[in-house]
N, C-alpha and C. Protein backbone atom coordinates (compact mmCIF):
# COMPACT_ATOMS: atom_id res chain seq x y z
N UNK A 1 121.60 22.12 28.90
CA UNK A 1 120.70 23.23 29.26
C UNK A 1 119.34 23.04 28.56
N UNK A 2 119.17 22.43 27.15
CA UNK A 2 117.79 22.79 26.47
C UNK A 2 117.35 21.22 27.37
N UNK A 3 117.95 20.25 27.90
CA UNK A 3 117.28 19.25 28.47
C UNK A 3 116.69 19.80 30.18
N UNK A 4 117.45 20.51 30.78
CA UNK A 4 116.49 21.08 31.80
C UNK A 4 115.58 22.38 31.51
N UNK A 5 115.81 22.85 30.68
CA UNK A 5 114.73 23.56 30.13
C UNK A 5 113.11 22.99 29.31
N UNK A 6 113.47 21.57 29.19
CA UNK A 6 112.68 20.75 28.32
C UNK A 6 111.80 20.49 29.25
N UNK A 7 112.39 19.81 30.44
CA UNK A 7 111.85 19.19 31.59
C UNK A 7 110.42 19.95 31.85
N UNK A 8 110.91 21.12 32.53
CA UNK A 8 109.87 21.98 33.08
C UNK A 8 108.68 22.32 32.14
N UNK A 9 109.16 22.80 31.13
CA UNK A 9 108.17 23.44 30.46
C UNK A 9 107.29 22.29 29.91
N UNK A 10 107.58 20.74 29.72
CA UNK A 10 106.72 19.59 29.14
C UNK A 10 106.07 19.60 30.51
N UNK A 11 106.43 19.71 31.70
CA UNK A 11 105.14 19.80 33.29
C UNK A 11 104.39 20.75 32.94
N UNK A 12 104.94 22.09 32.71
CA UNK A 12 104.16 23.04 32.70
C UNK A 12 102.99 22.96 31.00
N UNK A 13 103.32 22.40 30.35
CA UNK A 13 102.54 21.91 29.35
C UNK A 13 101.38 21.01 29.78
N UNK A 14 101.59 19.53 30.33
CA UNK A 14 100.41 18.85 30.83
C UNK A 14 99.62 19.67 31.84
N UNK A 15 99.82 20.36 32.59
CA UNK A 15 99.01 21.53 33.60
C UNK A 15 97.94 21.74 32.87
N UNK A 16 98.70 22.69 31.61
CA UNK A 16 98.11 23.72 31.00
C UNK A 16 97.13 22.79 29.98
N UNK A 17 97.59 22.14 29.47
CA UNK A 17 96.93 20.71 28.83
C UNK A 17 95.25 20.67 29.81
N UNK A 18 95.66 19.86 30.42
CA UNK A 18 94.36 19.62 31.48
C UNK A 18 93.79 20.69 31.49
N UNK A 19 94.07 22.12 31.75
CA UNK A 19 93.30 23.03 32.09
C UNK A 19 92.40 23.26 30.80
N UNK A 20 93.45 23.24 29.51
CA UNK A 20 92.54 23.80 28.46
C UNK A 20 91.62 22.72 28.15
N UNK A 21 91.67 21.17 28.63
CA UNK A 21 90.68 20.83 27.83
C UNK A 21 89.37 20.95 28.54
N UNK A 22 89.79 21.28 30.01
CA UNK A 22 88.58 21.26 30.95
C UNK A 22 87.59 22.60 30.21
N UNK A 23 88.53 24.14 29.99
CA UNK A 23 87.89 25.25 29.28
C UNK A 23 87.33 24.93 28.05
N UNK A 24 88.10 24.23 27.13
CA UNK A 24 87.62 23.85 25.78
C UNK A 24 86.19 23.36 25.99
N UNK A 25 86.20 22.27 26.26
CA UNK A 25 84.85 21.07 26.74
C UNK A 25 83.85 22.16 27.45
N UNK A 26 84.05 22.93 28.08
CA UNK A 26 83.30 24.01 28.88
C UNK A 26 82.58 24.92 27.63
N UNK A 27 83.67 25.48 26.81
CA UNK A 27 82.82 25.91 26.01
C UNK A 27 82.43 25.84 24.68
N UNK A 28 82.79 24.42 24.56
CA UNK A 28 81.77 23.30 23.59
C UNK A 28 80.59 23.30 23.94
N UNK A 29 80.65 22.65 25.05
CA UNK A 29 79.25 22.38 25.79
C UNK A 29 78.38 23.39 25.70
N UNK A 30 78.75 24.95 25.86
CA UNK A 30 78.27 26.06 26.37
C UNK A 30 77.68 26.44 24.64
N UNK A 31 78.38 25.93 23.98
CA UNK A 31 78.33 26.78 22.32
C UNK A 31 77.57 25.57 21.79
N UNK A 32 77.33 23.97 22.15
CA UNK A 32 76.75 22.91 21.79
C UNK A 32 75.11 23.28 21.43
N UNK A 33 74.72 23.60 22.82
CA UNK A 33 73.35 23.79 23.20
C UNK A 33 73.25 25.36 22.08
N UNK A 34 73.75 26.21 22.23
CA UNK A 34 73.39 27.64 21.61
C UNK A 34 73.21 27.14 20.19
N UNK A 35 74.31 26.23 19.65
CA UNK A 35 74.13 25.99 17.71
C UNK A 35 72.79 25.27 17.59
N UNK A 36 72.51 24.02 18.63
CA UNK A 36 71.82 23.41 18.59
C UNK A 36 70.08 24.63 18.31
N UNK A 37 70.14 25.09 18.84
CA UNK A 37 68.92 26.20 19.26
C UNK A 37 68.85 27.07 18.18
N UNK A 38 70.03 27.76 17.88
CA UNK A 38 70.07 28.78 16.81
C UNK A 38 69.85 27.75 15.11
């Protein structure tokens, strides 16, 4: 059971993976330029 439970949730991890680094990097970028300025 914890091996099909493992399964899914390590997919549902790389998803979520990708997504956050796309948000992260988004608001690096977004907070890059503002430190830079401030």
């Amino acid at each position: 059971m914890v091996k099909t439970k493992t399964k899914p949730k390590k997919r549902r991890t790389f998803a979520t993976d990708k997504h956050n680094s796309k948000t992260r990097a988004d608001a690096v970028n977004k907070v890059n330029p503002f430190d830079l300025h401030v």
